[in-house]
Protein backbone atom coordinates (compact mmCIF):
# COMPACT_ATOMS: atom_id res chain seq x y z
CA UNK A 1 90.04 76.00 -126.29
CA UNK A 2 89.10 72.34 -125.14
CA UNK A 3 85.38 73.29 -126.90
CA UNK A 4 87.62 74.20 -130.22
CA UNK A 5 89.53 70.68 -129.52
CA UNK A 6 86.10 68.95 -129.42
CA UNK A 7 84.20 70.31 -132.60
CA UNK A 8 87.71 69.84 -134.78
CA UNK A 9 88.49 66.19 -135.16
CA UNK A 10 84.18 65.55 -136.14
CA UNK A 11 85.05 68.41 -139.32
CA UNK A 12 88.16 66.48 -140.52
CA UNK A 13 86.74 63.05 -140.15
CA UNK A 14 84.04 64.47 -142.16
CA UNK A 15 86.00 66.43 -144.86
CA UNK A 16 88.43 62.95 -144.97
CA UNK A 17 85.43 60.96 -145.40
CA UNK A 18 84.53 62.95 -148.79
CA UNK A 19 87.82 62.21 -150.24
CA UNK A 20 87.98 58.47 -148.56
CA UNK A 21 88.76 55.94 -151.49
CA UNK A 22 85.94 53.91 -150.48
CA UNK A 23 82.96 56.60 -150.89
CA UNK A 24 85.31 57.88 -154.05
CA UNK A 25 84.65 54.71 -156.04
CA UNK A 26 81.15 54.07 -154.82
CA UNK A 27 79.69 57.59 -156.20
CA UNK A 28 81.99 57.64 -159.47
CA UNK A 29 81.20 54.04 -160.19
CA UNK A 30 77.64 54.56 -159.46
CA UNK A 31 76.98 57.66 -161.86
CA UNK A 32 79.45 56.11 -164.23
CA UNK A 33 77.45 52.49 -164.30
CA UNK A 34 73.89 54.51 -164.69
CA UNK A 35 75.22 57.04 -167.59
CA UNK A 36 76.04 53.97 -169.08
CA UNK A 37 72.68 52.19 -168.84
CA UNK A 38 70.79 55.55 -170.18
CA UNK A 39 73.27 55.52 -173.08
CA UNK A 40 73.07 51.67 -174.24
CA UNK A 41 69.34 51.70 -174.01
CA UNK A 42 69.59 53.98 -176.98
CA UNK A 43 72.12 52.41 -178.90
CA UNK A 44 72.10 48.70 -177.99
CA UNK A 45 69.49 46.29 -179.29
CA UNK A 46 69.25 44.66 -176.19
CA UNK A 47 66.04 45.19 -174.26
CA UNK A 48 68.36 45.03 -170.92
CA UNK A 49 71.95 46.15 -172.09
CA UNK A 50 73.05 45.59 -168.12
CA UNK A 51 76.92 44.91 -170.32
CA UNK A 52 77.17 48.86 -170.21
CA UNK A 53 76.88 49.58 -166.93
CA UNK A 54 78.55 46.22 -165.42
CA UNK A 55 81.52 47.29 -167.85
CA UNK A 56 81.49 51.21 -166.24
CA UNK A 57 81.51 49.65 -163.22
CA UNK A 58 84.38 47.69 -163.78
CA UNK A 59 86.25 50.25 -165.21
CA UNK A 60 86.04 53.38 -163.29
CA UNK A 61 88.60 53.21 -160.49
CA UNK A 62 90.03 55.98 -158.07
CA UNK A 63 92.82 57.50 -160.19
CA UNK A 64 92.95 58.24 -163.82
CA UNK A 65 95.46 55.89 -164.65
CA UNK A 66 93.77 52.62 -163.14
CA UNK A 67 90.61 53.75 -165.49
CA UNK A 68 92.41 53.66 -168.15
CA UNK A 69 94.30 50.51 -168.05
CA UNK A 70 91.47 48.46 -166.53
CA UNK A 71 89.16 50.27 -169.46
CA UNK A 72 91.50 48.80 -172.15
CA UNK A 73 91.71 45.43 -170.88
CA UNK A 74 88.30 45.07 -170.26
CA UNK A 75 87.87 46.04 -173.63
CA UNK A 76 90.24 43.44 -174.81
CA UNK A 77 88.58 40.83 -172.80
CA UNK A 78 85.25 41.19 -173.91
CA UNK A 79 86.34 41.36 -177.77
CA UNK A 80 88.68 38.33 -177.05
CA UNK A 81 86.04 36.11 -176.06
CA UNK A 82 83.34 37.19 -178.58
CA UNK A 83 85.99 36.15 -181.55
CA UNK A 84 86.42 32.82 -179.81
CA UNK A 85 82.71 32.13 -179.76
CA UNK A 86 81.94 33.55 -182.73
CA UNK A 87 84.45 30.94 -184.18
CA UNK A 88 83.26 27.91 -182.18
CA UNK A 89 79.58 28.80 -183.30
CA UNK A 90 80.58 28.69 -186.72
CA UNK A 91 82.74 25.10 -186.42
CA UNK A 92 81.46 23.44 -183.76
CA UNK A 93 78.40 25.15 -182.07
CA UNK A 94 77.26 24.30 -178.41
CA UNK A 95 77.44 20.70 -176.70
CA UNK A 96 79.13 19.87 -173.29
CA UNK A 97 82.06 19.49 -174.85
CA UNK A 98 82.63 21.99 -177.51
CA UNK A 99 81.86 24.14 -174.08
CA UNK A 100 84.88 22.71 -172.61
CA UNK A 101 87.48 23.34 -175.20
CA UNK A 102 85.44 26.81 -175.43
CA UNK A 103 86.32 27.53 -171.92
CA UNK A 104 90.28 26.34 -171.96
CA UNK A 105 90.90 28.08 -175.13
CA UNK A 106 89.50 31.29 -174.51
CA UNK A 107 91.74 31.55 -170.77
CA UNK A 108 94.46 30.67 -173.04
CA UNK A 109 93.43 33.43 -175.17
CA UNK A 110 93.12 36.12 -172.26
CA UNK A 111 96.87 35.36 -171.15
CA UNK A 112 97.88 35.85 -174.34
CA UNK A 113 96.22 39.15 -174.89
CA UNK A 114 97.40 40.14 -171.43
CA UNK A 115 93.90 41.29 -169.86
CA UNK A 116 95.92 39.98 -166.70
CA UNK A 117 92.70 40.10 -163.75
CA UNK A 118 90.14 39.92 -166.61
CA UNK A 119 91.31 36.79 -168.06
CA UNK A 120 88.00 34.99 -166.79
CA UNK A 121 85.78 37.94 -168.41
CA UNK A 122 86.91 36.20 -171.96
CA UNK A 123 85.34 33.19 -171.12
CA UNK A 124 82.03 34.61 -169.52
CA UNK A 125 81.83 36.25 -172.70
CA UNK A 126 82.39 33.77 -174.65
CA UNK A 127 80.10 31.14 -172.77
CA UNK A 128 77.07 33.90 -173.24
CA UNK A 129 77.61 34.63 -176.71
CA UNK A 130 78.16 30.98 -177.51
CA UNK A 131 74.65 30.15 -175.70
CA UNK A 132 72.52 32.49 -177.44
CA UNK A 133 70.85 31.97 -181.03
CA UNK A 134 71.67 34.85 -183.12
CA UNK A 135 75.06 34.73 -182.21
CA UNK A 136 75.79 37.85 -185.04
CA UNK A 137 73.64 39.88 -183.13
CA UNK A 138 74.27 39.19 -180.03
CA UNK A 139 77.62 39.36 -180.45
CA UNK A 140 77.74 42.78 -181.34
CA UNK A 141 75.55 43.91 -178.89
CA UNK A 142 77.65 42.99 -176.28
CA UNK A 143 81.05 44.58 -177.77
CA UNK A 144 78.73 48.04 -178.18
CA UNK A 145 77.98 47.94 -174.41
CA UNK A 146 81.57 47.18 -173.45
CA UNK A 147 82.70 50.13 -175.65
CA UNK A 148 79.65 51.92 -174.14
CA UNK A 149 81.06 51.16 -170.57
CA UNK A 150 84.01 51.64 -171.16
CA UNK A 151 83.89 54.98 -173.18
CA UNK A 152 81.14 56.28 -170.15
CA UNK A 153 84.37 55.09 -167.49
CA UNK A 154 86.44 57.26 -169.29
CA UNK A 155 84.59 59.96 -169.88
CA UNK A 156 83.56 60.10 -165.93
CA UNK A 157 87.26 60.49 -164.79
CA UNK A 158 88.18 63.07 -167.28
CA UNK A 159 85.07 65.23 -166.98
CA UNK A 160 85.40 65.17 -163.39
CA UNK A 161 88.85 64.46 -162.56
CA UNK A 162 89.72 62.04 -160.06
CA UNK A 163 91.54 63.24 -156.75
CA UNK A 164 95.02 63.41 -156.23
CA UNK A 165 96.25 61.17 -153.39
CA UNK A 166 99.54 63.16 -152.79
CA UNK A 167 98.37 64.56 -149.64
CA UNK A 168 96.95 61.57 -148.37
CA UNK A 169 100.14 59.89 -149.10
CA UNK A 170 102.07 62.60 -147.34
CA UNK A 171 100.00 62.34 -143.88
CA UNK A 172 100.68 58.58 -143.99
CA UNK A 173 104.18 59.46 -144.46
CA UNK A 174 104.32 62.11 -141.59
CA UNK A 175 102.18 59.39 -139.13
CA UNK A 176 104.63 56.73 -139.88
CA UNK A 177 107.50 59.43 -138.54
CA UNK A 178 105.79 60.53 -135.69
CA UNK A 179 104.88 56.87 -134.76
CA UNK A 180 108.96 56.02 -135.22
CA UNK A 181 109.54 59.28 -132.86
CA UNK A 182 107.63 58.25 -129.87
CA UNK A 183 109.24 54.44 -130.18
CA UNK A 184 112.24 56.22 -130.28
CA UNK A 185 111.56 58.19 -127.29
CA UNK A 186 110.23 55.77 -125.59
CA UNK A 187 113.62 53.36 -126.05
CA UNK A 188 115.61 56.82 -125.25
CA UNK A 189 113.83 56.44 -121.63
CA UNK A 190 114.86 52.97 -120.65
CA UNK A 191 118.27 53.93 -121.56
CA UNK A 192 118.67 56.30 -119.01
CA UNK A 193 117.95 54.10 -116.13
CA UNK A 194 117.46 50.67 -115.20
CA UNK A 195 115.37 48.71 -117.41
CA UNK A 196 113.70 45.20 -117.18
CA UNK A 197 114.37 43.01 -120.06
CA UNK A 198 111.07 42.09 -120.10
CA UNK A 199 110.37 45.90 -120.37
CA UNK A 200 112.88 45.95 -123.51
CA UNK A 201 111.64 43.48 -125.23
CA UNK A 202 108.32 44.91 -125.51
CA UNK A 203 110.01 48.23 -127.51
CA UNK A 204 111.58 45.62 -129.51
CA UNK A 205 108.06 43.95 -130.35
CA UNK A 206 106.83 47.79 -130.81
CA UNK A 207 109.30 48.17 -133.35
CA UNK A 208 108.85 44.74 -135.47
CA UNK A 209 105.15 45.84 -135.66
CA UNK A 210 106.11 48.91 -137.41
CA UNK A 211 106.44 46.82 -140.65
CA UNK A 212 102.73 46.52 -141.15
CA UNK A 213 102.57 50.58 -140.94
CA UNK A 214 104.98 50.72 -143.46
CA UNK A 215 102.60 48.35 -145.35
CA UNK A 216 100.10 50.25 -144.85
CA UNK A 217 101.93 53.88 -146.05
CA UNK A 218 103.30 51.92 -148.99
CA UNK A 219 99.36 51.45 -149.89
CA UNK A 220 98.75 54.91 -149.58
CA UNK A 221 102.05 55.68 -151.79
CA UNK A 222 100.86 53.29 -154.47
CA UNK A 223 97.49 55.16 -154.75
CA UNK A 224 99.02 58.51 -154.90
CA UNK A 225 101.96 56.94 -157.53
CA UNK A 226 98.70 55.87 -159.81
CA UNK A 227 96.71 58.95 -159.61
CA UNK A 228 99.81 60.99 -161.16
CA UNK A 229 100.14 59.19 -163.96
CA UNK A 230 98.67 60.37 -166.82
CA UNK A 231 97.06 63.30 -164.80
CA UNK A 232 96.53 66.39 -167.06
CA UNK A 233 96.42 68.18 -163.53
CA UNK A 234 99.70 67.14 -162.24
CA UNK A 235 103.19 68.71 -163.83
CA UNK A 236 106.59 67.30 -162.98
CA UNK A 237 104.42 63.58 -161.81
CA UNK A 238 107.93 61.27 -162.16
CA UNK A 239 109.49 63.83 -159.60
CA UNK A 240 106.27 63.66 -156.95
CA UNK A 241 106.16 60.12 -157.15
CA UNK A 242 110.55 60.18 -156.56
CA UNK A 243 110.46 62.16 -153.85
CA UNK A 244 107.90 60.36 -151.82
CA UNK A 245 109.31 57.16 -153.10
CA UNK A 246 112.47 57.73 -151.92
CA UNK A 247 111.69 59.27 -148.75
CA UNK A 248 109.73 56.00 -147.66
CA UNK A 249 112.59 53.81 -148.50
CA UNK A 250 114.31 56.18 -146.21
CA UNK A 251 112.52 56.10 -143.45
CA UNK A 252 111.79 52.08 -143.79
CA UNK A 253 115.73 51.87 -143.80
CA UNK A 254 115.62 53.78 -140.43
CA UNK A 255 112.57 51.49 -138.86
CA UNK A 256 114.95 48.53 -139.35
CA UNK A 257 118.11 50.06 -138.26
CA UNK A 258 115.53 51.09 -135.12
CA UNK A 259 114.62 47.70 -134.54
CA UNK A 260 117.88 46.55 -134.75
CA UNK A 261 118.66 48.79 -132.00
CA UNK A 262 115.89 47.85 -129.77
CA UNK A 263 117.22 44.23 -130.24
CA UNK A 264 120.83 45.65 -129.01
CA UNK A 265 119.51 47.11 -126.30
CA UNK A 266 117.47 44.40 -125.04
CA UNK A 267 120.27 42.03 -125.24
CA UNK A 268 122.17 44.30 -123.31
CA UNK A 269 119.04 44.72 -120.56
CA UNK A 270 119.57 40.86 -120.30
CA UNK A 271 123.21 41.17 -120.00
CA UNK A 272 123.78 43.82 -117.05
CA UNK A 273 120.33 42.66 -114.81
CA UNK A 274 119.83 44.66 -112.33
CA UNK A 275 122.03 46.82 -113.25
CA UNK A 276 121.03 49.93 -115.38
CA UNK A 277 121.64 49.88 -119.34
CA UNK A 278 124.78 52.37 -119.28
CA UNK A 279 126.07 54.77 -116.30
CA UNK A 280 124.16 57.89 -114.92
CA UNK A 281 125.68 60.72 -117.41
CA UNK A 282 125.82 58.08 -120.47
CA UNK A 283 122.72 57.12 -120.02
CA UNK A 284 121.07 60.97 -120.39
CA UNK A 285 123.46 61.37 -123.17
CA UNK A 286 121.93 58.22 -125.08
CA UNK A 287 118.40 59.29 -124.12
CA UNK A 288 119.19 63.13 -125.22
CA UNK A 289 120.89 61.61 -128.42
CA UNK A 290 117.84 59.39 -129.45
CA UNK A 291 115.72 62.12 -128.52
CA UNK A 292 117.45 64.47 -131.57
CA UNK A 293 117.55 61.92 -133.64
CA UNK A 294 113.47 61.45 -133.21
CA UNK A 295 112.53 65.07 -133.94
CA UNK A 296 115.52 64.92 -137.12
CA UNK A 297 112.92 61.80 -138.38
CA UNK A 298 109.83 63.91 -138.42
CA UNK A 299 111.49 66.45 -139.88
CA UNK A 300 112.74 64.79 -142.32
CA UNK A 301 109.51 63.26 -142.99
CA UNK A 302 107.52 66.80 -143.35
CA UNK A 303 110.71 67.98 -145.51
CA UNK A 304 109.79 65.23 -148.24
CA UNK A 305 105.90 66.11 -147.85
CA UNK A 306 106.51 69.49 -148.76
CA UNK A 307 108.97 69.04 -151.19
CA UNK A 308 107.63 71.72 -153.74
CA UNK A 309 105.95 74.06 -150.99
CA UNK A 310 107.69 77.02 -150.17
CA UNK A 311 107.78 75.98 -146.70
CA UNK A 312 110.62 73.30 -148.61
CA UNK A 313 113.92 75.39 -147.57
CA UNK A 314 112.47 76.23 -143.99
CA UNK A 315 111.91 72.24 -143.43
CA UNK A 316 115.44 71.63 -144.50
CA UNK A 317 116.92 74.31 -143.03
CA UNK A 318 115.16 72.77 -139.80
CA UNK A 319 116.29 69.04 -140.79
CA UNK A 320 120.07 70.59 -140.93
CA UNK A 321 120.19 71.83 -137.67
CA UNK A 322 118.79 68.61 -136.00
CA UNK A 323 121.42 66.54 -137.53
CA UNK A 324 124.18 68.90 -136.51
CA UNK A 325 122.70 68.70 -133.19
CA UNK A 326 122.02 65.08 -133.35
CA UNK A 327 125.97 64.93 -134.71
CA UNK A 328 127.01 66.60 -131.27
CA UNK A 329 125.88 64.42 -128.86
CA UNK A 330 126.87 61.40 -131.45
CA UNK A 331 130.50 62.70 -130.47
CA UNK A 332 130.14 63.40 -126.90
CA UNK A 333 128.43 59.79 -125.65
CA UNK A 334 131.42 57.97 -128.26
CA UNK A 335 133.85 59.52 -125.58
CA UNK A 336 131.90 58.61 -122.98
CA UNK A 337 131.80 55.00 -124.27
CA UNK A 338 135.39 55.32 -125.50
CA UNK A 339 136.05 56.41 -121.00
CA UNK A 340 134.01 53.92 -119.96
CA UNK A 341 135.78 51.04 -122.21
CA UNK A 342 138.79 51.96 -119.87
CA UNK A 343 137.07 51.10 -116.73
CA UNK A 344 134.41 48.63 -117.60
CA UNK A 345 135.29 46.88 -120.33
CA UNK A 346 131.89 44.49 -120.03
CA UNK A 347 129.65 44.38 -123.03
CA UNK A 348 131.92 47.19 -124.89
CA UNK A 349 130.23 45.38 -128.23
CA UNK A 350 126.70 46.18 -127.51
CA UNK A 351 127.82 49.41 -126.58
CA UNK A 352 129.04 49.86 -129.44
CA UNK A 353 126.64 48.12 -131.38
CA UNK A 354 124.53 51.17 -130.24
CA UNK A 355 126.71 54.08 -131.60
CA UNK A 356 126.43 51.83 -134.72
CA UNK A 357 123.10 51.86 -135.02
CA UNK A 358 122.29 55.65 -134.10
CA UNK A 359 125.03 56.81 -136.64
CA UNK A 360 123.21 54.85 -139.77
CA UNK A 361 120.03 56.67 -139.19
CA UNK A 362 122.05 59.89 -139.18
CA UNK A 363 123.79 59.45 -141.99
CA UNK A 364 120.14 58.11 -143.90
CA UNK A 365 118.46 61.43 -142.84
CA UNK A 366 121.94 64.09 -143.61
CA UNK A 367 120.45 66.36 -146.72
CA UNK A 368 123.50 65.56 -149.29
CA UNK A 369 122.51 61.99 -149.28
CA UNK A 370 119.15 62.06 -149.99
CA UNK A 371 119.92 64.92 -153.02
CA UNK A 372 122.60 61.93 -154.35
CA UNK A 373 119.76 59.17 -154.33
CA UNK A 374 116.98 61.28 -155.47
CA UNK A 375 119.02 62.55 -158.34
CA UNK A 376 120.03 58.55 -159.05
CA UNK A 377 116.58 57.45 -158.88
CA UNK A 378 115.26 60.89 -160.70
CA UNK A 379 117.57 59.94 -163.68
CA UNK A 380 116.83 55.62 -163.70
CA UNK A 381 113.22 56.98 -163.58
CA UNK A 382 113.67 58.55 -166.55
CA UNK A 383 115.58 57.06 -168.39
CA UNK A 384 113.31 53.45 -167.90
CA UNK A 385 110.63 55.86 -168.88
CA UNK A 386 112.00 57.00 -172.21
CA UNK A 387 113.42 53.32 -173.14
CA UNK A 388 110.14 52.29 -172.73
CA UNK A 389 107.52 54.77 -174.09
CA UNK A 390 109.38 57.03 -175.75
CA UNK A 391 106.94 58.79 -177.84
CA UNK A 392 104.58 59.35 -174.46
CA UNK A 393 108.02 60.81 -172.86
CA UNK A 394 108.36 63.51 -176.07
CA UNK A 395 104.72 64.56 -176.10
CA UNK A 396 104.50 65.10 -172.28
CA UNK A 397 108.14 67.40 -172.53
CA UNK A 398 106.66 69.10 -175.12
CA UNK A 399 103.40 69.81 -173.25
CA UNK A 400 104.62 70.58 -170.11
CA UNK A 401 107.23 73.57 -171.79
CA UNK A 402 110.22 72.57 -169.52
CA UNK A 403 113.28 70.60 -170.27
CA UNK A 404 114.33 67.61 -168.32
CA UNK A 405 117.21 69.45 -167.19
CA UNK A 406 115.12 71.83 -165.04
CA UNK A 407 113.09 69.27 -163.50
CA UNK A 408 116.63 68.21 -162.02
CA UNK A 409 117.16 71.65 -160.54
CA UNK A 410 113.94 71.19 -159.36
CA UNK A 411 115.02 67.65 -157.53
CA UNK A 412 118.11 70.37 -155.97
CA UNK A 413 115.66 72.06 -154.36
CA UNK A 414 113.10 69.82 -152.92
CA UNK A 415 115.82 67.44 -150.89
């Protein structure tokens, strides 16, 4: 078994590297950008049409949707600033300062043609058509081998389609969870007995450092987001990109509800020194209550990874139980607190303050609520979708077969 445990973790570093971003790009962009030369040595009448394969390079990106969009505005760019030399060489021609008021008006040009990053490619292509003699010729050599690159960056994402990122996007999902979980744990411990306050606010630094994760699984959302749109592979792509959407927002609403425990707790660490954090039996009931409420977040977290598995009703089914659990002990430590308030009346708000907290994350993670906000967000989704490209919206329903009714049945099922 431990031999097994060895040889594993080499094989999926080594099947993760083959769908890594990084070595993604570097292969598509490098057959795309050589394609691309081989093509515009037949067609350009440049003896070095380098254009073509810069532009490919440029333009193939890691999902089908950022090829697209950064194929168009290169396009743009490139046929922006040839217009604006073309028209200086025919008023003004080249001196140091016609090559100023080349260089201000064609930026000013790219932000109004909305290239957005490729704003300075209108004025390197306007400075190097503007320097060259034939300026007719050259000229349309260079928009040929943009169109060449461009058309080759295409063509390279739909002949060999780019990956999807879902499941990339779901393990950084699931990480952030389990990462959450063993804070949680962790801050679950100290409850149950005495705990330093210096030993406090280190799980309160632990969980202000979870923001970058969520950063970084934002990222990794973002990527998956843009290689579902406009995916021929991918059906139902607005509810994918819901469901994970929402589920982050989810579980970065429970990271700062988290933190904002640890900060109640280590306030209350400073308060009662030496003392412990809450009596004997409270204090297992808090730890045993955070301790649900940890495993409820990692289910909840593989529930919106495999939204439209069949292992879906199993992971809710699982998720339900948890809370109910979780919902339990939620009752039994408020009459503990509510007991000990009669007694020992001493920081009764930070007590409290505690309850608080644990309840919120609860009531983020209870099944009916999600299904409400992913429904909401399903439908503003939509509906942004349709104001805005509505023709797109009618060919895709018509290509995919199925009404947008279903895909809300469909939103029912994966909550």
């Amino acid at each position: 078994m431990s031999d097994a445990r060895e040889e594993t973790p080499p094989l999926e570093r080594l099947l993760k590297r083959r769908r890594d971003p990084v070595v993604v790009q570097a292969l598509r962009s490098a057959a795309a950008a050589t394609v691309a030369y081989v093509v515009a040595l037949r067609l350009s009448p440049e003896a070095a049409p380098l254009t073509a394969p810069l532009t490919a390079l440029l333009v193939v990106q890691v999902t089908l949707y950022a090829t697209l969009t950064n194929g168009i505005r290169r396009v743009n760019a490139v046929v922006a600033g040839v217009l604006v030399a073309i028209a200086f060489s025919l008023l003004v021609g080249l001196t140091w300062w016609s090559l100023a008021l080349l260089i201000v008006a064609a930026l000013g040009v790219g932000h109004l043609v909305r290239v957005d990053e490729y704003v300075p490619e209108v004025a390197i292509s306007a400075m190097l058509v503007l320097g060259v003699t034939a300026v007719g010729d050259y000229a349309w050599a260079r928009v040929v081998e943009t169109l060449i690159g461009a058309v080759v960056g295409l063509s390279c994402n739909l002949l060999l389609p780019p990956p999807v990122w879902v499941d990339e996007a779901g393990e950084s999902i699931e990480g952030l969870a389990r990462r959450v979980r063993q804070l949680m744990l962790r801050i679950g411990e100290q409850a149950a007995g005495r705990t330093p306050p210096e030993v406090a606010a280190a799980r309160l630094h632990e969980a202000r450092r979870l923001d970058h994760d969520i950063a970084e699984v934002d990222a990794a959302l973002r990527q998956a987001e843009d290689s579902l749109r406009l995916n021929p592979r991918v059906r139902e792509g607005v509810l994918h990109r819901v469901v994970l959407r929402t589920g982050l927002d989810t579980l970065e609403i429970c990271t700062v509800v988290l933190r904002v425990l640890a900060r109640s707790l280590t306030d209350l660490a400073k308060e009662r020194e030496p003392e412990p954090l809450f009596p004997r039996e409270t204090g297992e009931v808090v730890e045993a209550l955070l301790s649900e409420v940890a495993d409820a977040v990692v289910s909840f977290a593989v529930l919106v990874t495999t939204s439209v598995s069949l292992n879906a009703d199993a992971a809710e089914a699982r998720l339900a139980n948890e809370l109910h659990q979780a919902a339990a002990t939620r009752d039994k430590l408020a009459q503990l607190l509510l007991d000990q308030l009669q007694h020992d009346a001493r920081q009764w708000q930070l007590h409290g303050a505690v309850l608080t907290e644990v309840n919120r994350i609860i009531d983020e993670l209870d099944t009916e609520h999600r299904s409400q906000r992913l429904l909401e967000e399903l439908d503003r989704s939509t509906r942004e979708q349709r104001e805005r490209l509505p023709r797109l919206t009618a060919l895709q329903g018509r290509l995919s077969g199925r009404p947008w009714r279903n895909r809300r049945r469909s939103a029912h099922r994966s909550r």
